[in-house]
Protein backbone atom coordinates (compact mmCIF):
# COMPACT_ATOMS: atom_id res chain seq x y z
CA UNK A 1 2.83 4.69 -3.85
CA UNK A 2 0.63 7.04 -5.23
CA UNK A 3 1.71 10.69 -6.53
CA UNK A 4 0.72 13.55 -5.81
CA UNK A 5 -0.27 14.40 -9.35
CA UNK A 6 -2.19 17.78 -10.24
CA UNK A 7 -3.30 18.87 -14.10
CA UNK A 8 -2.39 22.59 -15.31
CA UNK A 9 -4.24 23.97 -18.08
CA UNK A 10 -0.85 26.29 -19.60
CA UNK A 11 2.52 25.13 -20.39
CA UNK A 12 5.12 23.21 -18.46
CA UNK A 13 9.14 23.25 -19.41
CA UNK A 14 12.12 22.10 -17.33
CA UNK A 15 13.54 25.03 -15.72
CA UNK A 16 10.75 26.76 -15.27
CA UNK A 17 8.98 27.73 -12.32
CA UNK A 18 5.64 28.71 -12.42
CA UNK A 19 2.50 29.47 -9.95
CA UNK A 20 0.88 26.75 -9.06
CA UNK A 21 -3.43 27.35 -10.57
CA UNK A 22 -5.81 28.30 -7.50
CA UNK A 23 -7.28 24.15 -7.50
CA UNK A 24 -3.85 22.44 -8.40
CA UNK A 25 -2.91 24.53 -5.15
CA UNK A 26 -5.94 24.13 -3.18
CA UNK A 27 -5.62 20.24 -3.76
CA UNK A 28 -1.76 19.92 -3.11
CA UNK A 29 -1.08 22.75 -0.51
CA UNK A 30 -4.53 22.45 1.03
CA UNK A 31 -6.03 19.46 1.57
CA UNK A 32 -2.57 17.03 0.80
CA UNK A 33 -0.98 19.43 3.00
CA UNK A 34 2.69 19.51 0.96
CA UNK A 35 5.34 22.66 1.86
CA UNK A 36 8.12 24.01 0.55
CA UNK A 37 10.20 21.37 -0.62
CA UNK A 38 8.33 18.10 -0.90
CA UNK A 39 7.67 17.46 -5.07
CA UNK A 40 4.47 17.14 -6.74
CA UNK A 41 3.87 15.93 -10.63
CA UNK A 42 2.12 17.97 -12.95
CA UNK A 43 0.94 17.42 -16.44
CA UNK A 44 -1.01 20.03 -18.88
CA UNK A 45 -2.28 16.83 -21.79
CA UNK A 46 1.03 16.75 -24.15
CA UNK A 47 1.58 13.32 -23.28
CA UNK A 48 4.47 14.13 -20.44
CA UNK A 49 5.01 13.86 -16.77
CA UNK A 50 6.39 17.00 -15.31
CA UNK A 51 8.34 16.10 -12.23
CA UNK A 52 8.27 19.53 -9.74
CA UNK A 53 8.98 20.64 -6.30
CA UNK A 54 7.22 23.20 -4.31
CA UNK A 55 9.22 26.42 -3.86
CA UNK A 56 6.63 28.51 -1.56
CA UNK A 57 3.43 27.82 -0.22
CA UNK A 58 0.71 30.21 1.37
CA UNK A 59 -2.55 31.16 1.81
CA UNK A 60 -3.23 32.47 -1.49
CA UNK A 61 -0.96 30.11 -3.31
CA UNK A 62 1.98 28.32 -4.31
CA UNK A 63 4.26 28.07 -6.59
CA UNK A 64 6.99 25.38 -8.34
CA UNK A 65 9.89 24.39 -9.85
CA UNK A 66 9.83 21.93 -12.88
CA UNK A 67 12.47 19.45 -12.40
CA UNK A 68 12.53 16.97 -15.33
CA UNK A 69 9.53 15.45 -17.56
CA UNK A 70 8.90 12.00 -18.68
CA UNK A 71 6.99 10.42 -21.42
CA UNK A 72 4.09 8.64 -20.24
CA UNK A 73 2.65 5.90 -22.74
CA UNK A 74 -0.73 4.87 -21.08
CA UNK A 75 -2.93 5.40 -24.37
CA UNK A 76 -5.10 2.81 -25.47
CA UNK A 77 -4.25 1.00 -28.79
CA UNK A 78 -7.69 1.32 -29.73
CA UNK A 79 -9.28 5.02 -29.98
CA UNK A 80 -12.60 5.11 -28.49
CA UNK A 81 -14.87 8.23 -29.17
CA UNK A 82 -17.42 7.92 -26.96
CA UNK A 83 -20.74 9.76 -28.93
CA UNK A 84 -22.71 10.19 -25.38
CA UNK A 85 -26.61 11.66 -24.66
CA UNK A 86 -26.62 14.32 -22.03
CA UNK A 87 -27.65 12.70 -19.11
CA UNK A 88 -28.36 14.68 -15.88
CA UNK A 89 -25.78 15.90 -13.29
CA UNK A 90 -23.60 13.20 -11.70
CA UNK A 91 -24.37 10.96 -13.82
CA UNK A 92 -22.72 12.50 -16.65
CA UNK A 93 -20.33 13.00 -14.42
CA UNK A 94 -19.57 9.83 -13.34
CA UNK A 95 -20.04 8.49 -17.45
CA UNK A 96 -17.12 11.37 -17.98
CA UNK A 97 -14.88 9.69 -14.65
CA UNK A 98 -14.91 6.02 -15.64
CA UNK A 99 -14.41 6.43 -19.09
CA UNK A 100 -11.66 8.16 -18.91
CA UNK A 101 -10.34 5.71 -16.45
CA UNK A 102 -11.21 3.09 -19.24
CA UNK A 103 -9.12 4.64 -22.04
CA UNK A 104 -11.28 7.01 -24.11
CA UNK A 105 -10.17 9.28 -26.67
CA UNK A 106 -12.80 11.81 -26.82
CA UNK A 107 -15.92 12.73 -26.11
CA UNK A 108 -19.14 13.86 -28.17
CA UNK A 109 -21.73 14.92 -26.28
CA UNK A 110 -25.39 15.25 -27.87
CA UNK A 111 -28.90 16.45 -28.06
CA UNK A 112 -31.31 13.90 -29.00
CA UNK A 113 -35.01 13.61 -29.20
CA UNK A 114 -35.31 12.09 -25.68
CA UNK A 115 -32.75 14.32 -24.37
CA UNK A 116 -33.98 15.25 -20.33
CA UNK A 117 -31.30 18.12 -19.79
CA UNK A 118 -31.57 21.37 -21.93
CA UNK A 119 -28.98 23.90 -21.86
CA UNK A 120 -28.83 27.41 -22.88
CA UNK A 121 -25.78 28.76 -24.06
CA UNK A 122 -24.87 30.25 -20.83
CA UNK A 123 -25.13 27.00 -19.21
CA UNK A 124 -23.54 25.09 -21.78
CA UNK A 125 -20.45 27.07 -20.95
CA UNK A 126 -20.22 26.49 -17.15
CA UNK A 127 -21.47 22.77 -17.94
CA UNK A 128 -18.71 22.39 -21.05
CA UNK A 129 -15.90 23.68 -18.36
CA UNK A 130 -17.11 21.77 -15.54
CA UNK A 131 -16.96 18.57 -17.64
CA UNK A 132 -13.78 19.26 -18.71
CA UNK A 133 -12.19 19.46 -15.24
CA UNK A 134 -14.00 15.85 -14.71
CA UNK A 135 -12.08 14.47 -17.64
CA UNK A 136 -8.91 16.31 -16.70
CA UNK A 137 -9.23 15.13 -13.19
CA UNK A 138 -9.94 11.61 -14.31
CA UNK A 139 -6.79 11.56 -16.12
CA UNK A 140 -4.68 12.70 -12.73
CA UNK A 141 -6.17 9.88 -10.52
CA UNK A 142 -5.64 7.35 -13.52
CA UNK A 143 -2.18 8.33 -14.55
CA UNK A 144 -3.04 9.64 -18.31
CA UNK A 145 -0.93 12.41 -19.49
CA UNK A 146 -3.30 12.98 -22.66
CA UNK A 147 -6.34 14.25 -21.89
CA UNK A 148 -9.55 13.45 -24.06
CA UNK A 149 -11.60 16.16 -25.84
CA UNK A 150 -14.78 17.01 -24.88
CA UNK A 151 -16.59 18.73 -27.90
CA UNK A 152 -19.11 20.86 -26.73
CA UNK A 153 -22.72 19.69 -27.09
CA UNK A 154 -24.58 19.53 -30.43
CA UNK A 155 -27.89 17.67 -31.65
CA UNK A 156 -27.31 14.27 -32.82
CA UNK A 157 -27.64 14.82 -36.83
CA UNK A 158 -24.85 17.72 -36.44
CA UNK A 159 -22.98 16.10 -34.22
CA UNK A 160 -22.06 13.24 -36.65
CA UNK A 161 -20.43 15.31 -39.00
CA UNK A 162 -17.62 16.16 -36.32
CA UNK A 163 -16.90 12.21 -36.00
CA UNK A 164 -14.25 10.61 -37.26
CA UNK A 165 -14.61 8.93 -40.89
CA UNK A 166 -12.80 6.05 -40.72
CA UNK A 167 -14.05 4.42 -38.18
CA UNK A 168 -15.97 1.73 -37.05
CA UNK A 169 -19.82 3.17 -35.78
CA UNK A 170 -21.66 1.25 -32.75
CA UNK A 171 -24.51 1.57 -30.78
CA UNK A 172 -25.73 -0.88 -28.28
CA UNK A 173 -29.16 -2.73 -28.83
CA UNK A 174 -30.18 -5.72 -27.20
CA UNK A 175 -31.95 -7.45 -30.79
CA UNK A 176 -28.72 -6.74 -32.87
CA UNK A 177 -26.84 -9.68 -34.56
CA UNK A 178 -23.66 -9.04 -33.61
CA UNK A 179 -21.86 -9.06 -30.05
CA UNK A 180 -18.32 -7.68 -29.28
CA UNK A 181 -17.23 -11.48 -29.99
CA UNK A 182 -18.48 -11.42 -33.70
CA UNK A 183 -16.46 -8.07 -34.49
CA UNK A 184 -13.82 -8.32 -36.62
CA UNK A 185 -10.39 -5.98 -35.48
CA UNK A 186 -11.16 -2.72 -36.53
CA UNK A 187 -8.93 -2.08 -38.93
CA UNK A 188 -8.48 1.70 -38.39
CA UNK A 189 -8.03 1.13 -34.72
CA UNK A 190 -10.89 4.02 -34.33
CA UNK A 191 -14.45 3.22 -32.87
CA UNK A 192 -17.27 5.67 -32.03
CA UNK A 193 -19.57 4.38 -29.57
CA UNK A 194 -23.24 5.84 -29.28
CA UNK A 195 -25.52 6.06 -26.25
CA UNK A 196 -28.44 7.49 -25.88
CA UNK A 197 -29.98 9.51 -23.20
CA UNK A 198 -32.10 8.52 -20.13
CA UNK A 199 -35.26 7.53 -22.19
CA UNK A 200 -32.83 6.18 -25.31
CA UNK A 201 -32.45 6.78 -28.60
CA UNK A 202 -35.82 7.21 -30.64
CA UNK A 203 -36.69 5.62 -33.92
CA UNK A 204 -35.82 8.79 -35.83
CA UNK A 205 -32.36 8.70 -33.99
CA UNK A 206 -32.04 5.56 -34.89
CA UNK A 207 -32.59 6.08 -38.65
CA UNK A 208 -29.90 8.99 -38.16
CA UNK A 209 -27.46 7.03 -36.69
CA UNK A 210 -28.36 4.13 -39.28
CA UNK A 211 -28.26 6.26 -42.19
CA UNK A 212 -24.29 7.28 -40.77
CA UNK A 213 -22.95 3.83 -40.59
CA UNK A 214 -23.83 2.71 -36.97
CA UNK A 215 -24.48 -1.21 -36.84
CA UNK A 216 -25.92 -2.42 -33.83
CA UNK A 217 -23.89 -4.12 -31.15
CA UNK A 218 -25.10 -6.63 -28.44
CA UNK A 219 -24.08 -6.70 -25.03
CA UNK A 220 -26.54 -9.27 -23.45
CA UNK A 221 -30.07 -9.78 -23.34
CA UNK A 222 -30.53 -6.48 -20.53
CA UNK A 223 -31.39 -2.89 -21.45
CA UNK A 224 -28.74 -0.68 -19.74
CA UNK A 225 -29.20 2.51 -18.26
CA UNK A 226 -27.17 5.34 -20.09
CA UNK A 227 -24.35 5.40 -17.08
CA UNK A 228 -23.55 1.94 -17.28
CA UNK A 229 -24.02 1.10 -21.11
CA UNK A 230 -21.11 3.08 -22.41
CA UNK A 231 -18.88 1.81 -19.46
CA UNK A 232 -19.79 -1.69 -20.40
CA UNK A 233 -19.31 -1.40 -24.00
CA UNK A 234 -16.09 0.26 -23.74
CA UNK A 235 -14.89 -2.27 -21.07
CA UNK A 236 -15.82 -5.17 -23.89
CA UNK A 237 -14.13 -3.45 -26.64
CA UNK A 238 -10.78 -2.62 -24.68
CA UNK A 239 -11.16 -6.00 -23.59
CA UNK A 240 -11.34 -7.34 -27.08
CA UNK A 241 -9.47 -4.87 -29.09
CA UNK A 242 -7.23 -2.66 -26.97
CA UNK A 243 -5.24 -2.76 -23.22
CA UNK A 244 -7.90 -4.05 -21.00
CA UNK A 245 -6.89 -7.42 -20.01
């Protein structure tokens, strides 16, 4: 049966009872149409379940009561950062959705030579908090109670520094040696994956991301568009490496 399960960005603690956040109670009051009395689950990223039931309900609101909280262990054995060109609207959107469904750990968002979609910084804000509620809601359909980061978008050379160092750097190109079959377990359990925009990564971004440690990783003989390469490659790796089976 599925729950009725609702992220809050603040903090939960048995006992407590707390207004429910204008689209947590839009979702559950509105549109699943729950009253006083029937229990929701909500979860703020700390790796619990917060089991709650509705105390009042209205038009401008509602609030709960939280109940108990249980651990939830549905993170991936492998850690996927997913090192992802801005693409344009949904389909960043959806990239954000089904990897999150898929088990990533974090996002890095980034500004390449190719890049399509330029943001200034006042649109970098309402696009940084508007892909964050993506992830977050990702994680309530999917039953994650750790939410991934999304890092807020840099150009490719900068964005490197912010990866993780021990880890093992791939990005997807149809001439490359290896496939996800030739990998050996990464040792660190930690893999950045890198995709490039619409038009793809250029030859200078490809000397950046060479000159960082990213080997190139085979997938087939097809060129991918940017929304389904990094779903693909993350399906092969969890597949291979982590809870995908």
């Amino acid at each position: 049966m599925r729950q009725n399960r609702e992220y809050v960005d603040g903090t939960l603690a048995v006992g407590a009872r707390l207004a429910l956040p204008e689209a947590a109670a839009a979702h559950l009051l509105r549109v699943l149409r729950l009253g006083v009395g029937d229990e929701c689950v909500l979860f703020n990223g700390d790796g619990f379940d917060y089991d709650c039931r509705i105390t009042a309900a209205g038009k401008r609101g509602g609030e709960v009561e939280v109940l108990s909280k249980r651990t939830v262990d549905k993170e991936s054995p492998l850690r996927i950062t997913l090192l992802q060109g801005v693409a344009r609207g949904e389909k960043m959107d959806w990239i954000l959705q089904k990897a999150t469904e898929l088990g990533v750990a974090a996002f890095v968002p980034v500004n390449s030579d190719r890049t399509e979609v330029r943001l200034d910084d006042a649109r970098v804000a309402k696009r940084l908090a508007h892909w964050r509620a993506v992830v977050a809601a990702a994680c309530g359909q999917s039953g994650r109670a750790s939410v991934p980061a999304v890092e807020p978008p840099l150009m490719l050379a900068r964005a490197l520094d912010t990866l993780p160092g021990e880890a093992l750097r791939l990005t997807l190109d149809p001439a490359a040696a290896d496939s996800v079959r030739g990998l050996a377990a990464p040792g660190t359990a930690s893999v950045v994956v890198a995709i490039g925009p619409e038009g793809g990564w250029s030859p200078r971004d490809r000397a950046i991301l060479a000159a960082a440690g990213f080997q190139g990783l085979r997938l087939g003989p097809r060129i991918l568009r940017t929304e389904t390469a990094g779903i693909a490659a993350i399906s092969a790796l969890q597949a291979a490496f982590g809870d995908l089976c």
